[in-house]
Protein backbone atom coordinates (compact mmCIF):
# COMPACT_ATOMS: atom_id res chain seq x y z
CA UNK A 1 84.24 87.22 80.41
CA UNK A 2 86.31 89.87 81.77
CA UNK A 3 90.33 88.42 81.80
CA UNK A 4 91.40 87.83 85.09
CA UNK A 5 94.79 89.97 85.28
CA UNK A 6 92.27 92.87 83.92
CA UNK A 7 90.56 91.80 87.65
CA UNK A 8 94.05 91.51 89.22
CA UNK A 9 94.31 95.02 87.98
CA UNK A 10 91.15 96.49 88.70
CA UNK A 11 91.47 94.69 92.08
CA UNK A 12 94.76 96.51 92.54
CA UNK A 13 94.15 99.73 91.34
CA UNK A 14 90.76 99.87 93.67
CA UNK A 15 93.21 99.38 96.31
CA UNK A 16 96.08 102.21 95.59
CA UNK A 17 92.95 104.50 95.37
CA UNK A 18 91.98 103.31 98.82
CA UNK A 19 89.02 101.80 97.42
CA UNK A 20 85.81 100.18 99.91
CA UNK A 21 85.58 96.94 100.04
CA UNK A 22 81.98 96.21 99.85
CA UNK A 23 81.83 98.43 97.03
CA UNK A 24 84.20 96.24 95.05
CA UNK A 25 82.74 92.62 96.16
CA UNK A 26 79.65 94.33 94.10
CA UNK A 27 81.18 95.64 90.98
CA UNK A 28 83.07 91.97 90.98
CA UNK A 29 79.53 90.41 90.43
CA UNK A 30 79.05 91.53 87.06
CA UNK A 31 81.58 88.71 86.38
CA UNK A 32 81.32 85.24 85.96
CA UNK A 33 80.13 82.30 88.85
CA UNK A 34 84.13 81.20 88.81
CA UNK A 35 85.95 84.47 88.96
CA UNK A 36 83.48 85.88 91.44
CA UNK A 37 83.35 83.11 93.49
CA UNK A 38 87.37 83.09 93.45
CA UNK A 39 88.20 86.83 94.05
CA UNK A 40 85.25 86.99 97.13
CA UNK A 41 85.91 84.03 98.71
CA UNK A 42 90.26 84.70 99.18
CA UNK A 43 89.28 88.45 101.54
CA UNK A 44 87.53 85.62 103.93
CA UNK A 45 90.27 83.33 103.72
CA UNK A 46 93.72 85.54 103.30
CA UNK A 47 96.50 82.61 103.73
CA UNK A 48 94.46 79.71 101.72
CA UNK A 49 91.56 78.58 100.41
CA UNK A 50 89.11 76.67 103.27
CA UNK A 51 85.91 75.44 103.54
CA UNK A 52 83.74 74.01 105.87
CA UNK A 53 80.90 71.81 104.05
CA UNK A 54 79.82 69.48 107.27
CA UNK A 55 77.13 72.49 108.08
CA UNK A 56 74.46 71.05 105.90
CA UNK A 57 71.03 69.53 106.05
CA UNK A 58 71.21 67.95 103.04
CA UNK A 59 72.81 64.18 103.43
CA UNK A 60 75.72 63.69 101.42
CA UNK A 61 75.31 67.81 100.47
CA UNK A 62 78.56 68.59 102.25
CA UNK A 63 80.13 65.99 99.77
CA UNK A 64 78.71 67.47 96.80
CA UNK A 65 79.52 71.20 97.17
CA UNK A 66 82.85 69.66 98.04
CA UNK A 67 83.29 68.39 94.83
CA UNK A 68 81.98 70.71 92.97
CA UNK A 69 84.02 73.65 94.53
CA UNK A 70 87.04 71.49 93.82
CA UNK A 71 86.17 71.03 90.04
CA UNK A 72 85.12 74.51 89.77
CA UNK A 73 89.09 75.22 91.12
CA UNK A 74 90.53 73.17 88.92
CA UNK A 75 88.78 74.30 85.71
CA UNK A 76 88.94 78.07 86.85
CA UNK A 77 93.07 77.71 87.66
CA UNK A 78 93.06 82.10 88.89
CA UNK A 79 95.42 84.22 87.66
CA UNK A 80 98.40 84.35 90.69
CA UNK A 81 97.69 87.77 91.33
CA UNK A 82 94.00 87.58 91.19
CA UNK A 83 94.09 85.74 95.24
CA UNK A 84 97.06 88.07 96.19
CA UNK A 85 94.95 91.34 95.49
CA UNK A 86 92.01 89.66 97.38
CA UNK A 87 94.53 88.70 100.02
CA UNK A 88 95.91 92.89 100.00
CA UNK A 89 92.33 94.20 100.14
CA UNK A 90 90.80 91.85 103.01
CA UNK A 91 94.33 93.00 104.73
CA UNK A 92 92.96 96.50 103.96
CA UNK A 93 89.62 96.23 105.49
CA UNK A 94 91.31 94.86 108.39
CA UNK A 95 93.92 97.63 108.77
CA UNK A 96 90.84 99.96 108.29
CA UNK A 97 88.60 98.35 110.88
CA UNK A 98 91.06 98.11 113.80
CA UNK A 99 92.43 101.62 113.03
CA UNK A 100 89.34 103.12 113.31
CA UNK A 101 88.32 101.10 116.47
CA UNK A 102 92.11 102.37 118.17
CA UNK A 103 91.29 106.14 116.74
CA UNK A 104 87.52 105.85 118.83
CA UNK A 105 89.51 104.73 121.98
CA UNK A 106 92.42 106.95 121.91
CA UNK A 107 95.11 104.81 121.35
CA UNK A 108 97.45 106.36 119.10
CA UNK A 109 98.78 104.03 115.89
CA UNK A 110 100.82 104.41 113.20
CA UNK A 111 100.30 101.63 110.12
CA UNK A 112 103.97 99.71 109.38
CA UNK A 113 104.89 98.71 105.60
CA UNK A 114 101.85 96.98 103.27
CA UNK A 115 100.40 99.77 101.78
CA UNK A 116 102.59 102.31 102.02
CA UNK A 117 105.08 100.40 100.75
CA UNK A 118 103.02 98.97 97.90
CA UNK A 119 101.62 102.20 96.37
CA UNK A 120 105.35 104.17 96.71
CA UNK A 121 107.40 101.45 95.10
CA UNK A 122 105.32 99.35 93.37
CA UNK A 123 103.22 101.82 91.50
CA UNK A 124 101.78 99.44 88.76
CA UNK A 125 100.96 97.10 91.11
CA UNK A 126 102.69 93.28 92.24
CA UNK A 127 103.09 93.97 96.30
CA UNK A 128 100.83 92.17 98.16
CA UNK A 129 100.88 91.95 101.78
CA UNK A 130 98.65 89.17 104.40
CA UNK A 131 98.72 90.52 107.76
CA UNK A 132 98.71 94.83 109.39
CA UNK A 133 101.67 95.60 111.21
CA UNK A 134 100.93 98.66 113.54
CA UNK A 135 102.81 100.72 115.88
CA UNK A 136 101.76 101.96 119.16
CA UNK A 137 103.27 103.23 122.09
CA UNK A 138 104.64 100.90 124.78
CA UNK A 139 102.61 102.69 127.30
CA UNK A 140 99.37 101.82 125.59
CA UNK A 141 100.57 98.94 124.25
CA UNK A 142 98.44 96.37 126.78
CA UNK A 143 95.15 98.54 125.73
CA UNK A 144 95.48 98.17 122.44
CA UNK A 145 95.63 94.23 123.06
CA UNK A 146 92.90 94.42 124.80
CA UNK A 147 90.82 96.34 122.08
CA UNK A 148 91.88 93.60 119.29
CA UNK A 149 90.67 90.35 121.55
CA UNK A 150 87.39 92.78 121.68
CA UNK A 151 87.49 92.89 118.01
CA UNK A 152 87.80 89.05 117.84
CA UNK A 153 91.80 88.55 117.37
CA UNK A 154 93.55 86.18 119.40
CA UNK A 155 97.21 85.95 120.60
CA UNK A 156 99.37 83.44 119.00
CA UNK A 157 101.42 83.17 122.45
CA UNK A 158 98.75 83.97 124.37
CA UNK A 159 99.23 80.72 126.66
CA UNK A 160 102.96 81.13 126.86
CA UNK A 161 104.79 81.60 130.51
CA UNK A 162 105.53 84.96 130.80
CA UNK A 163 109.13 84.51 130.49
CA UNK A 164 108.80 83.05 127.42
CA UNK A 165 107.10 86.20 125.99
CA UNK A 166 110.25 88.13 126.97
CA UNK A 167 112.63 86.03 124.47
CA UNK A 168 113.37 86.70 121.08
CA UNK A 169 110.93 88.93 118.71
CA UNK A 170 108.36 88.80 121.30
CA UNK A 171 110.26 91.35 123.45
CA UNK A 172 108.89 94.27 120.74
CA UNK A 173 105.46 92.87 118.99
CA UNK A 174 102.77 90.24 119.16
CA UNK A 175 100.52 88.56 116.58
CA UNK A 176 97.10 88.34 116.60
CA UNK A 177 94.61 86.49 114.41
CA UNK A 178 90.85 86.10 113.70
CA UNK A 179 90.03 82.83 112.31
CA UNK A 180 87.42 82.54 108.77
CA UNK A 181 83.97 82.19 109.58
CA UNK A 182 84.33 84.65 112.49
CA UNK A 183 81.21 86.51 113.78
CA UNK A 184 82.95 89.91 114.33
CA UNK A 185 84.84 90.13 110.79
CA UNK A 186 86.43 88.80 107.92
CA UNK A 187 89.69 86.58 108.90
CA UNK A 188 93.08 88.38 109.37
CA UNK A 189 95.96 88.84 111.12
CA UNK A 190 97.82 91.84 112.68
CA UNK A 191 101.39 92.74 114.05
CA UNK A 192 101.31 94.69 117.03
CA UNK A 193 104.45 96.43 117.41
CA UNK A 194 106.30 98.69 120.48
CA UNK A 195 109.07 98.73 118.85
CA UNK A 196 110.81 97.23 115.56
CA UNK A 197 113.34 94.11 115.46
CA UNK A 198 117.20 94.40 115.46
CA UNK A 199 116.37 98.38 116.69
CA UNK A 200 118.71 99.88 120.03
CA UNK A 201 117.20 102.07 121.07
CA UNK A 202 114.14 102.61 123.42
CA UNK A 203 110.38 102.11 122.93
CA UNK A 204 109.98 105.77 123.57
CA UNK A 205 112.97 107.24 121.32
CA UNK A 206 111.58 105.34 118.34
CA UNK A 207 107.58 106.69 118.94
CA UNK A 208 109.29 110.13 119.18
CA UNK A 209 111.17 109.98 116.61
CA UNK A 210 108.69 108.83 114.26
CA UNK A 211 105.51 110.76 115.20
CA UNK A 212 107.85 113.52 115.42
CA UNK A 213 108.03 114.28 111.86
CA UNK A 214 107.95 110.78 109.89
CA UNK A 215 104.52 110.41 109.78
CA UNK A 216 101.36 111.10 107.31
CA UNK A 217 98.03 110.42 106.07
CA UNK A 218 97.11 107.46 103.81
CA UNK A 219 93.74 106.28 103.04
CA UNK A 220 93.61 102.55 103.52
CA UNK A 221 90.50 100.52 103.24
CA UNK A 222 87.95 103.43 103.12
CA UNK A 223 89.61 105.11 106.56
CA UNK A 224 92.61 107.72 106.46
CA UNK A 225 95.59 106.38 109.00
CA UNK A 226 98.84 107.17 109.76
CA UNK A 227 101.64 105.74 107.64
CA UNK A 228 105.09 106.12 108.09
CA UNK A 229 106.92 108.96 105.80
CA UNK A 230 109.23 107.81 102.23
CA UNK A 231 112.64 108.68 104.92
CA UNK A 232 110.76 106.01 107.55
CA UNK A 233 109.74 103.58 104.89
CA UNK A 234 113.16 103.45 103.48
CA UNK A 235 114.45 102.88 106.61
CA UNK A 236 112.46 100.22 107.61
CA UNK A 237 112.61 98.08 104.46
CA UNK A 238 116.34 98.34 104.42
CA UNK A 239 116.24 97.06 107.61
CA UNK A 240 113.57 94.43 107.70
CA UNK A 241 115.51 93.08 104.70
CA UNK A 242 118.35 92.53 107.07
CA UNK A 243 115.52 91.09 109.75
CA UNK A 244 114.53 88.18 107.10
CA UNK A 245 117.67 87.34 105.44
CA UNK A 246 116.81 89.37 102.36
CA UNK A 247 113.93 86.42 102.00
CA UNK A 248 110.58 86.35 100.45
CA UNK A 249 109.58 89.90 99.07
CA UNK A 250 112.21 91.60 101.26
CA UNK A 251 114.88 91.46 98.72
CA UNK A 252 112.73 93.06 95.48
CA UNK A 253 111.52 95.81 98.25
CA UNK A 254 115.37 96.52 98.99
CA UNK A 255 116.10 96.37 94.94
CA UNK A 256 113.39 98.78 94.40
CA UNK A 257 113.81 101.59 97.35
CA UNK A 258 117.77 102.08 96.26
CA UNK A 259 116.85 104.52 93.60
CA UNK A 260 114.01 105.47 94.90
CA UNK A 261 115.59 108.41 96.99
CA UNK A 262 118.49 111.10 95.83
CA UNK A 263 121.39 110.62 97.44
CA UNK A 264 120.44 113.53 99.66
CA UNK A 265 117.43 111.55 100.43
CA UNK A 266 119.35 109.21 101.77
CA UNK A 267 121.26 111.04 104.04
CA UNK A 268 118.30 112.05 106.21
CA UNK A 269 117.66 108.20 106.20
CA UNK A 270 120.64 108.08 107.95
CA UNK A 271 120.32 110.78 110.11
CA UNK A 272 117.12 109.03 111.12
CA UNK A 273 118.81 105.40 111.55
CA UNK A 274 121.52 107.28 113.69
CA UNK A 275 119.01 109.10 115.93
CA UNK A 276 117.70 105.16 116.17
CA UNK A 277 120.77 103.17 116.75
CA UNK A 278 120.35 101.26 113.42
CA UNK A 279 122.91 102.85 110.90
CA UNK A 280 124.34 99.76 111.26
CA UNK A 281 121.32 98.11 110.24
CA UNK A 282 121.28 100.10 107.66
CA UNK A 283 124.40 100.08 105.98
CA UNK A 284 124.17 96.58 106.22
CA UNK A 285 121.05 96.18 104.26
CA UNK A 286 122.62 98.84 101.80
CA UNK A 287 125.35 97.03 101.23
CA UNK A 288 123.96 93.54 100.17
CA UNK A 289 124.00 94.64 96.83
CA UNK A 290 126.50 96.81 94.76
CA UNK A 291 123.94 99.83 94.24
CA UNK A 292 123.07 100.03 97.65
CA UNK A 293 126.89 100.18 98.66
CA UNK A 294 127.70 102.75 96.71
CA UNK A 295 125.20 104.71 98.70
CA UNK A 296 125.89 103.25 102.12
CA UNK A 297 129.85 104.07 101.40
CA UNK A 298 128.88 107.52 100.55
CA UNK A 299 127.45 108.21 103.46
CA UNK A 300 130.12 106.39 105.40
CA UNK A 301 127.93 104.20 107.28
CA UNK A 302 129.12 101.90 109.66
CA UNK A 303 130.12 98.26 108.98
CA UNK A 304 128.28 95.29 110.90
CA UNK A 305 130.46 93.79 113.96
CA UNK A 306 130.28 90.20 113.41
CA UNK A 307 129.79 89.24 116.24
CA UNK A 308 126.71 90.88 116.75
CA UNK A 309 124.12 88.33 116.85
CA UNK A 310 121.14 90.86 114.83
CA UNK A 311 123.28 90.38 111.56
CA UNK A 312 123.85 86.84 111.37
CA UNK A 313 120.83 84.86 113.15
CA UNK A 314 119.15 83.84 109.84
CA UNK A 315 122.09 82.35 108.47
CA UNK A 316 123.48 80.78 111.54
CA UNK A 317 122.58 77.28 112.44
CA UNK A 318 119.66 75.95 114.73
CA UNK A 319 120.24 76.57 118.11
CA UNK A 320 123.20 79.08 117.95
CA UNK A 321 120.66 82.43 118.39
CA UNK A 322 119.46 80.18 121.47
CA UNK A 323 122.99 79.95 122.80
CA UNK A 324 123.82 83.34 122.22
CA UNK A 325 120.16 85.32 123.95
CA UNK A 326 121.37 82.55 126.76
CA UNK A 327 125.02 83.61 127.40
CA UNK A 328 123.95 87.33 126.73
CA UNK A 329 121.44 87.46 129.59
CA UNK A 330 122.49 89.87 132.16
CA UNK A 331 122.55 87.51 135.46
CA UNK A 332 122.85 83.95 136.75
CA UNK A 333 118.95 83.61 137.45
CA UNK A 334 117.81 85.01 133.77
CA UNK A 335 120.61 82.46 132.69
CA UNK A 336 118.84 79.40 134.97
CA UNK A 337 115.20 80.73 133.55
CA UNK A 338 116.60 80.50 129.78
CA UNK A 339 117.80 77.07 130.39
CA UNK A 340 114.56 75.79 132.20
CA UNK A 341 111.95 77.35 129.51
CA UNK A 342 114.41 76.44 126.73
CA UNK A 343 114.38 72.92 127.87
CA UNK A 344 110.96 72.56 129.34
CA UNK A 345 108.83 75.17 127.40
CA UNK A 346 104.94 75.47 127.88
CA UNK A 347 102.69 73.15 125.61
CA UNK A 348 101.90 75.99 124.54
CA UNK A 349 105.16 77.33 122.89
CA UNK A 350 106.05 73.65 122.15
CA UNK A 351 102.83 73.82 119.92
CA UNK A 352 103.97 76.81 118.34
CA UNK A 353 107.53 76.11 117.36
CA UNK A 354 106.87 72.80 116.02
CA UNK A 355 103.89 73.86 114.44
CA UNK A 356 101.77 71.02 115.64
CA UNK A 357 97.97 71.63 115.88
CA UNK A 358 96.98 68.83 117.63
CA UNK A 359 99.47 68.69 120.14
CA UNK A 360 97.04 67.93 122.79
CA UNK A 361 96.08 64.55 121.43
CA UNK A 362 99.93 63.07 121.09
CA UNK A 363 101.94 61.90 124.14
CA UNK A 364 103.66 65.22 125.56
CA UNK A 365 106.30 63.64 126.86
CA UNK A 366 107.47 62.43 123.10
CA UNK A 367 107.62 65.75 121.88
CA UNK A 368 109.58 67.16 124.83
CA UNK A 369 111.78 63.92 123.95
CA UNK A 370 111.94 65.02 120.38
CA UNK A 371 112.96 68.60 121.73
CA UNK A 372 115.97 67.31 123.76
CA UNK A 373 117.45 65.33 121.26
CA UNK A 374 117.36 68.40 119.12
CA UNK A 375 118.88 69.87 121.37
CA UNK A 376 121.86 67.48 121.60
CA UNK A 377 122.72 67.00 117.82
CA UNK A 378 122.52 70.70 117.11
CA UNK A 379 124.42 72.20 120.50
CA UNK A 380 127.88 71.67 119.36
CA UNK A 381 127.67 73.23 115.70
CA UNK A 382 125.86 76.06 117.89
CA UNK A 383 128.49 76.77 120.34
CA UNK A 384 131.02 77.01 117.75
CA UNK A 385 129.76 79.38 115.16
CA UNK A 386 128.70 81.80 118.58
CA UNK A 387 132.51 81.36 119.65
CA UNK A 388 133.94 81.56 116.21
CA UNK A 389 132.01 85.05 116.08
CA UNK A 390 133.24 86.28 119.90
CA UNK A 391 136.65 86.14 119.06
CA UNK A 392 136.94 88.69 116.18
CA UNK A 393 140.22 90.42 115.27
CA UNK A 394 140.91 93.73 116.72
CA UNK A 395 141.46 94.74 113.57
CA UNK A 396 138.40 93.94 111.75
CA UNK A 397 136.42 95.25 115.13
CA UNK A 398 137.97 98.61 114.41
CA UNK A 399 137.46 98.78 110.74
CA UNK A 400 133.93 98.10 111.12
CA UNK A 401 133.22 101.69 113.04
């Protein structure tokens, strides 16, 4: 039997050589019933392992294979990175299917972070990645929605009232899904983007800047796309970093891209981030560790303002980014709309931030009651951390330019 990190290898370095992904399920089958039936069921099933046993003709059959997949589980116990190459490669395929479907209609794309992060900084291998993020422009932005529900995906807000699609991160993208078992493809997700979070500056400055000259070829899946350049890249994991509270893989990415680049490099990141309005983003990021400061000093990038919400709304506590979208909106109606569809959101969005599935089948009016009293207990602590964050110091506002 073939080890299974030699698979999470082989798995991995199919991938960084854009490798097809019917071509590997094949080659995997010269390996054993457990490691094969591991590493080719995860592509179908990218976030977990599920299965579906109640299609059978055989009575009690369901309960059987049941058992027998569970044992076989157990005794097999994968190698971690065995699933997370599967999960990489199925992401792949995806990235390569919907890419080539947005290429056939004309709707121009750029690929966001996976891969092209993956192959330039982690070389040997180690970066996996579940869902493909992909830029488009705003002005074809509906089409390309369109073209993934043709291809199967659905909306996770696609039953939210419009104004609730206006608030928060749903302003620049929206995620779709395709659930296992689906008769169009393989299960996935994907990030449709306009524009990227905690960015200032318009939908069509960023696509211009970008396509402009911060964009080439990668092959991905068996298809060549578009991937953002090493100066884009860098910017963007700096600053999605900063998005997630230097969370989950965010902070290794940051640890790794530092000296990745010359410090000359880095000044045409800059340049870049400038042109974008996030230098503040990005000295930010820089500066969350002691390497990265050194370069973000050196370049003499900016310092955050605290008070500006897009550096502190990971740490700060429930309710308080609320608070502050509310008292930030620009007139008394888009005030009077935040409070109704903050306090009486859609099922729909109720559903989604409480992450109940079977919402329909409790007592609505018990979760709306659940909402307000969340509401209550956290609105004071909210309120005061905003304030405490309005009324900066002169001072520190001018030594953070």
């Amino acid at each position: 039997m073939v080890p299974q990190c030699a698979l999470c290898n082989l798995l991995q370095a199919f991938g960084r050589l854009g490798g097809d992904y019917k071509s590997i399920s094949t080659g995997l089958s010269i390996f054993a019933r457990r490691d094969r039936a591991l590493a080719c069921a995860a592509p179908e099933l990218p976030m977990h392992m599920e299965y579906d046993f109640s299609q059978t003709d055989d009575p009690g059959g369901g309960e059987r294979m049941a058992e027998a997949v569970g044992t076989a589980e157990r005794e097999a116990a994968p190698h971690p990175g065995l699933r997370k190459a599967a999960q990489a490669l199925n992401c792949d395929r995806i990235t390569a299917e919907v890419v080539t479907a947005m290429d056939a209609a004309g709707i121009p794309n750029v690929v966001l972070k996976g891969p092209s992060i993956a192959r330039w900084l982690y070389p040997s291998g180690g970066r996996t990645y579940g869902d493909t993020d992909l830029l488009v422009p705003a002005s074809e932005f509906g089409r390309a929605e369109t073209l993934l529900r043709s291809l199967g995906f659905v909306g996770t807000v696609e039953d939210f009232h419009p104004f609730e699609k206006g608030m928060g991160s749903l302003r620049v993208e929206r995620d779709f899904v395709r659930p296992p078992r689906h008769p169009l493809g393989p299960a996935g997700a994907v990030d449709l983007h306009h524009n990227l979070p905690r960015f200032c500056c318009s939908d069509e400055v960023l696509w211009d800047a970008l396509v402009a000259g911060h964009v080439e070829s990668m092959t991905v899946g068996g298809a060549v796309v578009r991937v953002l350049s090493r100066t884009a890249v860098a910017l963007h994991v700096v600053t999605h970093a900063v998005q997630h509270g230097y969370s989950f893989h965010t902070e290794q990415d940051l640890e790794r891209v530092v000296p990745a680049l010359t410090p000359e490099e880095w000044r045409v990141v800059a340049e870049l981030a400038a042109r974008l309005g996030a230098d503040d983003l990005l000295g930010a990021g820089l500066r969350h560790r002691p390497p990265g400061a050194a370069v973000a000093d050196h370049l003499g990038l900016p310092h955050p303002v605290p008070s500006d919400m897009r550096f502190w709304r990971e740490s700060a506590p429930d309710g308080a980014v609320a608070f502050r979208e509310f008292w930030a909106a620009p007139s008394l109606s888009a005030k009077l709309g935040w409070i109704r569809w903050m306090l009486v959101p859609s099922p729909a969005r109720l559903r989604f931030l409480s992450s109940l599935k079977h919402l329909d089948d409790l007592p609505l009016w018990r979760s709306y009651l659940r909402r307000w009293a969340r509401i209550v207990t956290h609105l004071p602590a909210a309120v005061r951390f905003v304030a405490a964050r309005s009324q900066v110091p002169t001072e520190e506002l001018d030594a953070s330019k």
